[in-house]
N, C-alpha and C. Protein backbone atom coordinates (compact mmCIF):
# COMPACT_ATOMS: atom_id res chain seq x y z
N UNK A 1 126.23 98.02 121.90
CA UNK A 1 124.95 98.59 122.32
C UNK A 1 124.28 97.65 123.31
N UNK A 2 124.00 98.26 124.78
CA UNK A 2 123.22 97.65 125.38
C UNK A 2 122.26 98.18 125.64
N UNK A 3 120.52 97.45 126.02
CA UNK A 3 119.93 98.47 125.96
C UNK A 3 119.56 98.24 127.81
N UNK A 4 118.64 99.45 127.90
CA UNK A 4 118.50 100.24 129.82
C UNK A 4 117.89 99.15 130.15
N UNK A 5 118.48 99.00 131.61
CA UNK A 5 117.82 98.17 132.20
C UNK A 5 116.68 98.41 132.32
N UNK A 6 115.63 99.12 132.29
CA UNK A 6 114.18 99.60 132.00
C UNK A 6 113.28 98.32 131.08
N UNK A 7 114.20 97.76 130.29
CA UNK A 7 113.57 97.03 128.88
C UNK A 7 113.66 95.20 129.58
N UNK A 8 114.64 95.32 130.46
CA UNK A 8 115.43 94.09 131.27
C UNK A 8 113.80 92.99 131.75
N UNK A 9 113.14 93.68 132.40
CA UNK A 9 111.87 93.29 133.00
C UNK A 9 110.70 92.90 132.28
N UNK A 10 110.08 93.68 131.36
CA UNK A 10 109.08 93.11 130.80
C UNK A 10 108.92 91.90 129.80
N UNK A 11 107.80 91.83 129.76
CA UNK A 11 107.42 90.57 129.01
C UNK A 11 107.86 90.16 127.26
N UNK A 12 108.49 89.59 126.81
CA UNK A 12 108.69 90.10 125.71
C UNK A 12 108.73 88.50 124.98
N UNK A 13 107.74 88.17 123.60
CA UNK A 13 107.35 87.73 122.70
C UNK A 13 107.55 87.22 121.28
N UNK A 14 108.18 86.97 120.77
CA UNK A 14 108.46 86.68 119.31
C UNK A 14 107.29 86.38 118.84
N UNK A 15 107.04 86.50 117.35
CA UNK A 15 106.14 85.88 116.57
C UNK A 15 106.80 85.69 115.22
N UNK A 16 107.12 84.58 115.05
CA UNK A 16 107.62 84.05 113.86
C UNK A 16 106.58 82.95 112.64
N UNK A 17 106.40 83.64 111.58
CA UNK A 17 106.16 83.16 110.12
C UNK A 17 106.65 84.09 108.74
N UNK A 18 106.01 83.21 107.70
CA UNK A 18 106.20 84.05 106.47
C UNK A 18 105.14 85.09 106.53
N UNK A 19 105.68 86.49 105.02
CA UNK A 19 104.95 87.17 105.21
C UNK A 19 103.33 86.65 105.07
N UNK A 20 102.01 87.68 105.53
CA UNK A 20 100.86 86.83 104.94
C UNK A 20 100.07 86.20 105.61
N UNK A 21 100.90 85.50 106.72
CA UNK A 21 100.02 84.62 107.33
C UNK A 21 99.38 84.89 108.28
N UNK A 22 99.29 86.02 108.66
CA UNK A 22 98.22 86.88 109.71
C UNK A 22 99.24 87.09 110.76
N UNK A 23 100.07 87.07 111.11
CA UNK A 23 100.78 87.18 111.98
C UNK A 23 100.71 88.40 112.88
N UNK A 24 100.41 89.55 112.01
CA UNK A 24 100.48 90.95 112.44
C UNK A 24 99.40 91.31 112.86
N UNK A 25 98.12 91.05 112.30
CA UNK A 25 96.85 91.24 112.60
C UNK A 25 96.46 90.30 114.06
N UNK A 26 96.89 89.01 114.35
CA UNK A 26 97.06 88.08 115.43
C UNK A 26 97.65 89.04 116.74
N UNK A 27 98.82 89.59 116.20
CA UNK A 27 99.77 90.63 117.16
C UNK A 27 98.97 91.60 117.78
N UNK A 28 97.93 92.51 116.50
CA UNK A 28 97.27 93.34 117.30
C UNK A 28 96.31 93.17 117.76
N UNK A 29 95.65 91.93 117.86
CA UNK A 29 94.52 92.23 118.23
C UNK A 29 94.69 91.48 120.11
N UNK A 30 95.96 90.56 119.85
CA UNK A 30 96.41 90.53 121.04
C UNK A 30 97.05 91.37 122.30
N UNK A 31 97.67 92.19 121.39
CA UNK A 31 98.29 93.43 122.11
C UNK A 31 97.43 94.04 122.74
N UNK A 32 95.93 94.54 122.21
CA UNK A 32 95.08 95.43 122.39
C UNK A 32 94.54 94.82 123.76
N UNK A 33 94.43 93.30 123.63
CA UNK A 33 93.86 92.97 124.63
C UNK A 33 94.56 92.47 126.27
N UNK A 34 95.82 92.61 125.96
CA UNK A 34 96.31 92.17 127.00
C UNK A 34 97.48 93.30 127.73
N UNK A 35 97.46 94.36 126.53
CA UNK A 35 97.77 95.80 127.11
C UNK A 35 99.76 95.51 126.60
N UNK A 36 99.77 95.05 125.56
CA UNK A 36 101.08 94.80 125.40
C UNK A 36 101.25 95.88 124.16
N UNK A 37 102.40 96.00 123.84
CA UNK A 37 103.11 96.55 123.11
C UNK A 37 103.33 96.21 121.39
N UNK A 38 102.60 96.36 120.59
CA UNK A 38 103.00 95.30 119.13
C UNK A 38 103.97 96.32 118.48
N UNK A 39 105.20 95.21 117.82
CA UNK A 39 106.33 95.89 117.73
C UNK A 39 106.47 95.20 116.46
N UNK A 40 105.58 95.85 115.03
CA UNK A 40 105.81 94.85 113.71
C UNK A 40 107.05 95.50 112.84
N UNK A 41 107.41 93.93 112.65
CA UNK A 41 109.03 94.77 112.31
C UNK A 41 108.64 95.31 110.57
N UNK A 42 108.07 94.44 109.96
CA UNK A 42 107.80 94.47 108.60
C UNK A 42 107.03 95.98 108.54
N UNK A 43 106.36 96.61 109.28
CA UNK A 43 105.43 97.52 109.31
C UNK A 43 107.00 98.53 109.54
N UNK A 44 107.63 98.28 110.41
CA UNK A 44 108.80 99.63 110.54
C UNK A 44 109.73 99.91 109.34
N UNK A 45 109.58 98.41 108.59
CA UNK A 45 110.68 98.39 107.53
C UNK A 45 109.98 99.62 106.63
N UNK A 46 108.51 99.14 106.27
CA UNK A 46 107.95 99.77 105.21
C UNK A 46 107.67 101.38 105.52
N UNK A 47 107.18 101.67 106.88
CA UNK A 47 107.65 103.05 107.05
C UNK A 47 108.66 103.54 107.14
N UNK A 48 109.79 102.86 106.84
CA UNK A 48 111.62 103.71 106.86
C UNK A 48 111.19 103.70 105.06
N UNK A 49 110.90 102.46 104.01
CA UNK A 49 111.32 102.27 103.05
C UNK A 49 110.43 103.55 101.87
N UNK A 50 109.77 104.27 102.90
CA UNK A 50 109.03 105.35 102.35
C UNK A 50 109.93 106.55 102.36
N UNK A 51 110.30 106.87 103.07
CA UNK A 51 111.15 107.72 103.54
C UNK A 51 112.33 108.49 102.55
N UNK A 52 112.51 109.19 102.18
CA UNK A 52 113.29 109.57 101.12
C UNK A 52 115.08 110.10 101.82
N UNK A 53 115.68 109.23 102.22
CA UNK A 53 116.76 108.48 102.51
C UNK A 53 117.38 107.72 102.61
N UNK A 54 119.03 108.26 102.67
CA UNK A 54 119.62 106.72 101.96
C UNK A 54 119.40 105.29 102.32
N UNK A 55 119.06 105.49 103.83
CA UNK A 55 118.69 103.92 104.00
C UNK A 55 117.00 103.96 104.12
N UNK A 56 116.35 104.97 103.51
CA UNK A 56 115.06 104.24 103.39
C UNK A 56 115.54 103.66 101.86
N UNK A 57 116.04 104.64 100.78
CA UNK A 57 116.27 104.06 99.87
C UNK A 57 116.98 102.67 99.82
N UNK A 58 117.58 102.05 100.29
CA UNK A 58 118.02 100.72 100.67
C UNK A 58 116.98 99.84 101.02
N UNK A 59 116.64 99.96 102.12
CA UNK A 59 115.62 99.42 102.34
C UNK A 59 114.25 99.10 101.35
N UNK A 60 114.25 99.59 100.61
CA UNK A 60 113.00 99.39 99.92
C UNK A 60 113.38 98.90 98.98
N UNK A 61 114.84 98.73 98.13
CA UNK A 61 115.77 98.37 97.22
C UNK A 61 115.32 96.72 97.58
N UNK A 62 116.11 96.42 98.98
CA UNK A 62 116.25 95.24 99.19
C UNK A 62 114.89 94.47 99.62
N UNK A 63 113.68 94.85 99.85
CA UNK A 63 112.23 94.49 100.15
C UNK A 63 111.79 94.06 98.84
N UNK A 64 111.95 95.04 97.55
CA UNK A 64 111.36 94.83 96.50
C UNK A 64 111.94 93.86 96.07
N UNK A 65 113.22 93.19 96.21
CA UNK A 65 114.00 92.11 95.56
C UNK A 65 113.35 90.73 96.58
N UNK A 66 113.09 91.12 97.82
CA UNK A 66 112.71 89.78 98.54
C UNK A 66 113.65 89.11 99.28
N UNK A 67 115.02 90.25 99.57
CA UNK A 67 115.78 89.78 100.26
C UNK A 67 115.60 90.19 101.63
N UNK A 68 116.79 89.90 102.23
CA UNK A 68 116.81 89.99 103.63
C UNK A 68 117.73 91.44 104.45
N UNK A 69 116.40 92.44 104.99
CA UNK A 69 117.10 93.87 105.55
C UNK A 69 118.28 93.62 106.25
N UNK A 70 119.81 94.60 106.53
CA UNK A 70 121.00 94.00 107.19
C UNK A 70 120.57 93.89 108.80
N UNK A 71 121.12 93.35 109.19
CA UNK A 71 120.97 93.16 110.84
C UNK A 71 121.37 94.28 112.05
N UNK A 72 122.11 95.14 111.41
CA UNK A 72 121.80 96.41 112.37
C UNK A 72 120.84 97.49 112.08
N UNK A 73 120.59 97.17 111.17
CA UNK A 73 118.93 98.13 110.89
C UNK A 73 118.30 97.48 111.57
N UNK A 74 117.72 96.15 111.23
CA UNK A 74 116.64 95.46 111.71
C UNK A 74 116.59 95.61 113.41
N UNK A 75 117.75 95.41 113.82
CA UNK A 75 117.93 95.39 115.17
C UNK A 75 117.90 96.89 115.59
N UNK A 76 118.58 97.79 115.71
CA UNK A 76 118.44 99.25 115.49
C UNK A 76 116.49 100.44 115.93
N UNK A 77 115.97 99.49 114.48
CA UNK A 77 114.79 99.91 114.73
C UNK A 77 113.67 99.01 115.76
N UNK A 78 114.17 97.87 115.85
CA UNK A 78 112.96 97.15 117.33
C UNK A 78 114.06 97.70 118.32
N UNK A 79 115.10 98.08 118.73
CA UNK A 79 114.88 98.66 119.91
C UNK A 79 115.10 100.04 120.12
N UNK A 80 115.12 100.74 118.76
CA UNK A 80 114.11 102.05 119.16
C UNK A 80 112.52 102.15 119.31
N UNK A 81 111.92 101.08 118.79
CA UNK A 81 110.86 100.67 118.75
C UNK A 81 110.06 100.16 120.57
N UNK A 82 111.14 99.63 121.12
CA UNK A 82 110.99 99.14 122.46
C UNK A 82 111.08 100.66 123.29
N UNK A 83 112.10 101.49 123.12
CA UNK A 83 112.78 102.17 124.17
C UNK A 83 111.41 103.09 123.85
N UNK A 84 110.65 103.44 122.81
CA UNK A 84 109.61 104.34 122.99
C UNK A 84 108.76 104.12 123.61
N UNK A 85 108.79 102.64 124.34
CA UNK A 85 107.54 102.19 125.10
C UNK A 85 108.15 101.55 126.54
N UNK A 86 108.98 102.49 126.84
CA UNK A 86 109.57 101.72 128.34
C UNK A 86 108.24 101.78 129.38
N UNK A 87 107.44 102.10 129.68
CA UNK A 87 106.03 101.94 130.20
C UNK A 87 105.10 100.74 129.61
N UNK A 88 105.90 99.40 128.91
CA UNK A 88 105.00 98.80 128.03
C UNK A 88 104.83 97.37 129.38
N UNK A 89 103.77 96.68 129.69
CA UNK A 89 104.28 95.94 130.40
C UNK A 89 104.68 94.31 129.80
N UNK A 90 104.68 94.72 128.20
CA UNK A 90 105.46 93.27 127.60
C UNK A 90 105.58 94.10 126.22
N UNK A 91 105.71 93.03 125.13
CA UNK A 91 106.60 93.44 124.11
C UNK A 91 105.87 92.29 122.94
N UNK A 92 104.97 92.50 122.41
CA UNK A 92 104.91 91.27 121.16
C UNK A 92 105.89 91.72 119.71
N UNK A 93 106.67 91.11 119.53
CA UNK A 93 107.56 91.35 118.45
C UNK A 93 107.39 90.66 117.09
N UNK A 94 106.16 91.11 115.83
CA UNK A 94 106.51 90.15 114.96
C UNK A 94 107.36 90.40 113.88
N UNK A 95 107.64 89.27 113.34
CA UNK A 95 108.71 88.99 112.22
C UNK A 95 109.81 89.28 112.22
N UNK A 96 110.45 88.77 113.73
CA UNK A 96 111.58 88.95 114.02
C UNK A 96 111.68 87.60 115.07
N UNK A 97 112.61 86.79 115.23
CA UNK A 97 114.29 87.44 114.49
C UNK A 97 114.23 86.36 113.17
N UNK A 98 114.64 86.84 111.79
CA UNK A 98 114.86 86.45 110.35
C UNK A 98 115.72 85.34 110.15
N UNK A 99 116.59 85.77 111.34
CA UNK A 99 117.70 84.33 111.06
C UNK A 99 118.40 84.42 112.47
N UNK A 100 119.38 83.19 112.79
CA UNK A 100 119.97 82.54 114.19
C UNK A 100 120.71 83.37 114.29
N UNK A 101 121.64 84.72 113.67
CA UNK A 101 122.56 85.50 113.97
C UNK A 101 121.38 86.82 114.71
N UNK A 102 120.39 87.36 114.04
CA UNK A 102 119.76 87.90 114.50
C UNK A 102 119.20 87.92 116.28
N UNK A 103 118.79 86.22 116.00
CA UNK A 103 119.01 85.68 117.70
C UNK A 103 119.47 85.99 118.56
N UNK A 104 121.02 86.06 118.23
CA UNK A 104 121.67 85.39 119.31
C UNK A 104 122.22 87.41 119.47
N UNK A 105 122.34 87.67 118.69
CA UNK A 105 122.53 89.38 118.99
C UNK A 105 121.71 90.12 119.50
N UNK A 106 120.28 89.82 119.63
CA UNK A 106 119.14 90.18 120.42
C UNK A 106 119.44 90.07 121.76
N UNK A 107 119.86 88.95 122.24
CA UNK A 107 120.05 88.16 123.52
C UNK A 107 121.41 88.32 123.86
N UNK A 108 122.21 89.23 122.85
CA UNK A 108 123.45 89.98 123.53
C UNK A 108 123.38 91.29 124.11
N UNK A 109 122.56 92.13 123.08
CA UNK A 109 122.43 93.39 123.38
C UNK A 109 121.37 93.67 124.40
N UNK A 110 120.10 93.00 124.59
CA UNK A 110 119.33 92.99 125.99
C UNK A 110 119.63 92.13 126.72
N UNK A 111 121.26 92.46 127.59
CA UNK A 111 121.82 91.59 128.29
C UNK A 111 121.11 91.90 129.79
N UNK A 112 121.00 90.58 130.79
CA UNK A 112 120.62 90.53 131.80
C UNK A 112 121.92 90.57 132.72
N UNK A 113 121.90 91.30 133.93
CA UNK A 113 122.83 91.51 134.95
C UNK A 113 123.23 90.34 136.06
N UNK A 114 122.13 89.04 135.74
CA UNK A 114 122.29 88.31 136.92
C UNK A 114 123.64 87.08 136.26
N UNK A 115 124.43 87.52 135.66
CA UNK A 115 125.90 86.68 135.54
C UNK A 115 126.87 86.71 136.78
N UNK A 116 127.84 86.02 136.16
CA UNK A 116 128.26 85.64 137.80
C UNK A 116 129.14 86.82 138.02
N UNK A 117 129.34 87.30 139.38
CA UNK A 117 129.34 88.43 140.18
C UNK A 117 131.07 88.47 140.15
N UNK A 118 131.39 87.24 140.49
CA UNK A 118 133.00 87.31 140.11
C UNK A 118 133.52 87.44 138.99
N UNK A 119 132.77 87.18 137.86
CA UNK A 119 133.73 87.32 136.61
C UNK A 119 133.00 88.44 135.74
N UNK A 120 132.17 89.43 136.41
CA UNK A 120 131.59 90.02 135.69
C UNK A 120 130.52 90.01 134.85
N UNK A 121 130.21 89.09 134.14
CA UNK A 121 130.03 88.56 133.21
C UNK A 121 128.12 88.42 133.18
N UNK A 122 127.46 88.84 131.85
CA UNK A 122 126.34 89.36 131.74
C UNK A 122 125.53 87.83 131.07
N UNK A 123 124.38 87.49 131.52
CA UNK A 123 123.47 86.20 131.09
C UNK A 123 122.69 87.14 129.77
N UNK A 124 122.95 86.32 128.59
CA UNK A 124 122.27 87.02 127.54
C UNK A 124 120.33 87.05 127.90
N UNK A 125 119.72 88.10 127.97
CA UNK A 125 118.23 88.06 127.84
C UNK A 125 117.55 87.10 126.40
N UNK A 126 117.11 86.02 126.79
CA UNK A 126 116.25 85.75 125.95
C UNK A 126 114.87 86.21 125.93
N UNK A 127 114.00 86.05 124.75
CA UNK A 127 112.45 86.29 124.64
C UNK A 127 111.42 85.14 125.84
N UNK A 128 111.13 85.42 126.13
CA UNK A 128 109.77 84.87 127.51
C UNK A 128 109.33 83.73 126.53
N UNK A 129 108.94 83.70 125.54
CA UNK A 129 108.33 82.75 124.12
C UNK A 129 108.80 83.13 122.99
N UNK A 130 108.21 81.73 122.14
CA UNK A 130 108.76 82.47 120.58
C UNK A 130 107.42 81.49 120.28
N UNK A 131 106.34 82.50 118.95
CA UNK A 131 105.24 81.74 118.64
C UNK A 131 105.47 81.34 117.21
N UNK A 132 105.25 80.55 116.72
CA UNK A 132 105.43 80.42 115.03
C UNK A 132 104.33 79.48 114.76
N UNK A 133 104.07 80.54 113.37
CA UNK A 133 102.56 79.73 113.17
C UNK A 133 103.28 78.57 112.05
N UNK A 134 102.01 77.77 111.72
CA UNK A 134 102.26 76.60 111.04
C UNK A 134 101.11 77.37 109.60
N UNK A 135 101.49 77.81 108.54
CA UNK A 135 100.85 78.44 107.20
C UNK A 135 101.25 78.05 106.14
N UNK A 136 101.03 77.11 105.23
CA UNK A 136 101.21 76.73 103.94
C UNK A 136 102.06 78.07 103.02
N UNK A 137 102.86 77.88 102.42
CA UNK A 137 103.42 78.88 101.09
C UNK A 137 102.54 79.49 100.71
N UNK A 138 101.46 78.35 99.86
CA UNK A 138 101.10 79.07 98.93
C UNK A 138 99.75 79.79 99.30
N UNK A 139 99.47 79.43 100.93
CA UNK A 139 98.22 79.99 101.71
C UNK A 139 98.46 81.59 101.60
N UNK A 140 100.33 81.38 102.13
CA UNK A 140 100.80 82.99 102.20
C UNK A 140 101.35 83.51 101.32
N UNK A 141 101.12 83.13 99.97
CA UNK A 141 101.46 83.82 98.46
C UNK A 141 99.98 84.62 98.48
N UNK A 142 98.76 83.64 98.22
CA UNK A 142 97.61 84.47 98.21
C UNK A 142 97.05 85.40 98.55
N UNK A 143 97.27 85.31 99.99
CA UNK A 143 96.97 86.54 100.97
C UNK A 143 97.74 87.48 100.77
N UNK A 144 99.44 87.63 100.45
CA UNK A 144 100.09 88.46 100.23
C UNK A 144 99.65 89.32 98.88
N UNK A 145 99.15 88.43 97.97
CA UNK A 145 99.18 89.08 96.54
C UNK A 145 97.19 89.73 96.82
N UNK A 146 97.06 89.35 97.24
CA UNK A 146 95.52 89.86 97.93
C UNK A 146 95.78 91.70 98.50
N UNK A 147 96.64 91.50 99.52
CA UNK A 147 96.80 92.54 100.43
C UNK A 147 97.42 93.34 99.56
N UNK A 148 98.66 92.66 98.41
CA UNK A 148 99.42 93.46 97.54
C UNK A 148 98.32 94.98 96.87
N UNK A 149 97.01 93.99 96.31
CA UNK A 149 96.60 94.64 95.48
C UNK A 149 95.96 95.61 96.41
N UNK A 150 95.08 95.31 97.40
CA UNK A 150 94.59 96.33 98.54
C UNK A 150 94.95 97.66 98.69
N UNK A 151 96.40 96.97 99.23
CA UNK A 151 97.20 98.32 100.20
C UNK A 151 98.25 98.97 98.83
N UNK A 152 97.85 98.84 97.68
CA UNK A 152 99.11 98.83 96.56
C UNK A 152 100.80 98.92 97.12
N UNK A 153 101.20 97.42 97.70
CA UNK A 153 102.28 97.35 98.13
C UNK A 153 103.25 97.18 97.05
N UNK A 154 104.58 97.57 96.53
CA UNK A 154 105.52 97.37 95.87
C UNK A 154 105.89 95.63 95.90
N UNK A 155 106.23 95.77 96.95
CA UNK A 155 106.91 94.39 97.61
C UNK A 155 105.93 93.56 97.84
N UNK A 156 104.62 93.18 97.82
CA UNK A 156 103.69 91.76 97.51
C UNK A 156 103.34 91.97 96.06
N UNK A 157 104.25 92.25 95.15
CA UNK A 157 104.28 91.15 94.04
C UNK A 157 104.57 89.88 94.41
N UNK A 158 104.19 89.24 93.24
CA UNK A 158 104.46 87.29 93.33
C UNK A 158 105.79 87.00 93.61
N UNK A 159 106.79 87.43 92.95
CA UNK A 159 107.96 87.19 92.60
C UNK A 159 108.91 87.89 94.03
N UNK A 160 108.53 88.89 94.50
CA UNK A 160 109.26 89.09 96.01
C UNK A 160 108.74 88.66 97.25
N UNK A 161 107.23 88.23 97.06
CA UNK A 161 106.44 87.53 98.02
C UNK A 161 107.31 85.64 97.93
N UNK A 162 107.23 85.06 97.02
CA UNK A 162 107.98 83.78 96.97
C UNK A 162 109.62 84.08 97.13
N UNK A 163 110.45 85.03 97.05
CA UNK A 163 111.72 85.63 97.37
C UNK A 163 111.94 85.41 98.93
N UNK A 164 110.61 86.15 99.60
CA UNK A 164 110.48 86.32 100.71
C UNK A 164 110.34 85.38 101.56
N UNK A 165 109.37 83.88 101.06
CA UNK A 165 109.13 83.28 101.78
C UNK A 165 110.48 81.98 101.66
N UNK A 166 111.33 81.76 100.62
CA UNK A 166 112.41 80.95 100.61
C UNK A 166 113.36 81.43 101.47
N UNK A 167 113.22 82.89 101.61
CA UNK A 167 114.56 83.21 102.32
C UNK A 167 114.12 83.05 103.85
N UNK A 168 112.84 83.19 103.86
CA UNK A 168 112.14 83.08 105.53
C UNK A 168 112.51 81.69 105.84
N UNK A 169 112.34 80.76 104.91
CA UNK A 169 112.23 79.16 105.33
C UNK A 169 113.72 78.73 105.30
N UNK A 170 114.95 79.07 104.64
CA UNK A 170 116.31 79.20 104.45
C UNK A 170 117.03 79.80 106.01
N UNK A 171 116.76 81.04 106.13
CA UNK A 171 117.25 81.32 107.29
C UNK A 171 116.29 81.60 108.71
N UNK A 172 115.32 80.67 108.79
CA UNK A 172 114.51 81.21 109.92
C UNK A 172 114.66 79.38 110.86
N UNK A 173 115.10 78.72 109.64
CA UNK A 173 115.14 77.51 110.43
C UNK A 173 115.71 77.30 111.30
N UNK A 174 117.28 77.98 111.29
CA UNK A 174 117.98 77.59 112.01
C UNK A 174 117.48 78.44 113.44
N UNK A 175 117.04 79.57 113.45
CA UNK A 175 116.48 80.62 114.75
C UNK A 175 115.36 79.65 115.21
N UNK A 176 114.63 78.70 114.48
CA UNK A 176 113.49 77.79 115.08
C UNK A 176 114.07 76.61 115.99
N UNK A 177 114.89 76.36 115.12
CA UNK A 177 115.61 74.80 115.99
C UNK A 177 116.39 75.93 117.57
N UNK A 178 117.23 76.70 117.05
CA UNK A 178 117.50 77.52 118.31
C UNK A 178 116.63 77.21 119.42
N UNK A 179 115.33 78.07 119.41
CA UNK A 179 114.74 78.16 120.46
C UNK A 179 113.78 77.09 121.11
N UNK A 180 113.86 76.11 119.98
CA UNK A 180 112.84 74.51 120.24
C UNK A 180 113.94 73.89 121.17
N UNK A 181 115.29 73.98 121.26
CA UNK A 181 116.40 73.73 122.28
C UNK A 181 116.40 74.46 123.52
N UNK A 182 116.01 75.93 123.75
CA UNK A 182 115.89 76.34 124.53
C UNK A 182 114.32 76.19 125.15
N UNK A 183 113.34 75.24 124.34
CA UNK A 183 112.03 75.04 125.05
C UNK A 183 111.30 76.32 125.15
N UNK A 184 111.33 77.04 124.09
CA UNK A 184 110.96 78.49 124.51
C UNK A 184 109.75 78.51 123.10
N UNK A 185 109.36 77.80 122.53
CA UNK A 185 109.01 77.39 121.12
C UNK A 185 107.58 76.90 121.67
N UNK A 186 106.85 77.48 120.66
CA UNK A 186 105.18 77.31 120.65
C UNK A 186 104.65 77.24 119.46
N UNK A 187 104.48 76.09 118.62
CA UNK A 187 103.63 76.17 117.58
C UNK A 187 102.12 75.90 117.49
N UNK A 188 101.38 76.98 116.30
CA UNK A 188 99.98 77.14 116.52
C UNK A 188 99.77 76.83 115.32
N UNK A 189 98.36 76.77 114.35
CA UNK A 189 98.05 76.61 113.97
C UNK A 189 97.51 78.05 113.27
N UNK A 190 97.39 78.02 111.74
CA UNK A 190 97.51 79.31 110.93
C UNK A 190 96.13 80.13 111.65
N UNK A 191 96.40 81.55 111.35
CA UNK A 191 95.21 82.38 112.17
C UNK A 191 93.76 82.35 110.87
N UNK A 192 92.53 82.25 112.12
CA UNK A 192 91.75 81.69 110.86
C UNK A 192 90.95 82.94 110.35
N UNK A 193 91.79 83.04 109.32
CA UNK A 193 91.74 84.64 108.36
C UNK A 193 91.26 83.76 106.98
N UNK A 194 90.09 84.05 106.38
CA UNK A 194 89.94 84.20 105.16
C UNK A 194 91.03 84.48 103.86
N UNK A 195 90.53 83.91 102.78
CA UNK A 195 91.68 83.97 101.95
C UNK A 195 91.44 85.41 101.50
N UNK A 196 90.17 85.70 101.62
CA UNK A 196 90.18 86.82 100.67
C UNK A 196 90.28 88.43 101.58
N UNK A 197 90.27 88.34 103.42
CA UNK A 197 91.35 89.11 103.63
C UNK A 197 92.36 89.44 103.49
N UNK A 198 93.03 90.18 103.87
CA UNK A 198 94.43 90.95 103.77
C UNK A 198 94.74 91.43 104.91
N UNK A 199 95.36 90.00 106.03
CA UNK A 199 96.23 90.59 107.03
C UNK A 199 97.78 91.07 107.04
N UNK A 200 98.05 91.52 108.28
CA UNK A 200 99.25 92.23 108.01
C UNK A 200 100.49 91.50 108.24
N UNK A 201 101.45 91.11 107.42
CA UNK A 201 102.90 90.22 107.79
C UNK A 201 101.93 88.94 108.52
């Protein structure tokens, strides 16, 4: 799968943390203002995991446990998620990519054309940035089990919210060191959200 050169051009964003830490709410209120595109992956999961099919049923299987969705779903739905907005003039993407395989398949499948001309051969598209906030665990246990009770989420119980955030810190490291090599890496400081809101991812 490659996707149209249409998607090749615009601006496009990572936002990487655990769930909780405002990440999503940060996304939109940036999006809104700078006319970009917010593309929350956690928000697509949970509208498939509603869905009364087999892979919503999956999906919501594997959310409630606190594991990690497979990588052609995940991937699958941000760039059907993109291709609905080929008029977007960038792309903020949060809570993606989960882990370094995720990465590097992103930056296969939105391949760029400027490889070398003799051998064919396609320059993988990377993201323009990758932002990752800096949020304590147990800052983003609270908020999660906060929002849990709010939005009555399945999946911010305690026990898949801490699921969630070992497996974030397990496989997100290696996608961090990735892109701190490629200089593409921006760390901020947690978004300053109250404990006793309930932002999104």
């Amino acid at each position: 799968m490659v996707m149209p050169d249409i998607l090749k051009s615009p601006l496009i964003i990572f936002v990487m943390c655990g769930p909780g830490c405002g990440k999503g709410t940060q996304c939109k209120n940036t999006a809104t203002k700078y006319g970009f595109c917010h593309v929350g992956l956690g928000q697509l999961l949970r509208q498939e995991a509603q869905r009364s099919t087999q892979r919503g049923r999956k999906i919501y299987d594997i959310m409630l446990q606190g594991l990690l969705v497979p990588m052609g779903i995940i991937l699958d739905m941000i760039c059907n998620a993109m291709l609905s907005h080929p008029e977007s003039r960038g792309f903020l993407i949060d809570g993606f990519p989960r882990e370094l395989r995720q990465a590097k398949e992103f930056e296969r499948i939105v391949s760029d054309p400027r490889g070398s001309p003799s051998a064919g051969a396609s320059v993988g598209r990377a993201p323009d940035s990758v932002t990752v906030f800096d949020c304590s665990m147990d800052t983003m246990v609270r908020r999660g089990l906060c929002r849990g009770r709010v939005e009555h989420r399945a999946d911010d119980c305690e026990s898949a919210i801490r699921q969630r955030l070992e497996t974030y810190h397990t496989l997100c490291e290696p996608a961090v060191t990735f892109y701190q090599q490629k200089n593409l890496l921006c760390n901020v400081g947690p978004p300053c959200l109250p404990l006793t809101s309930h932002p999104t991812d």
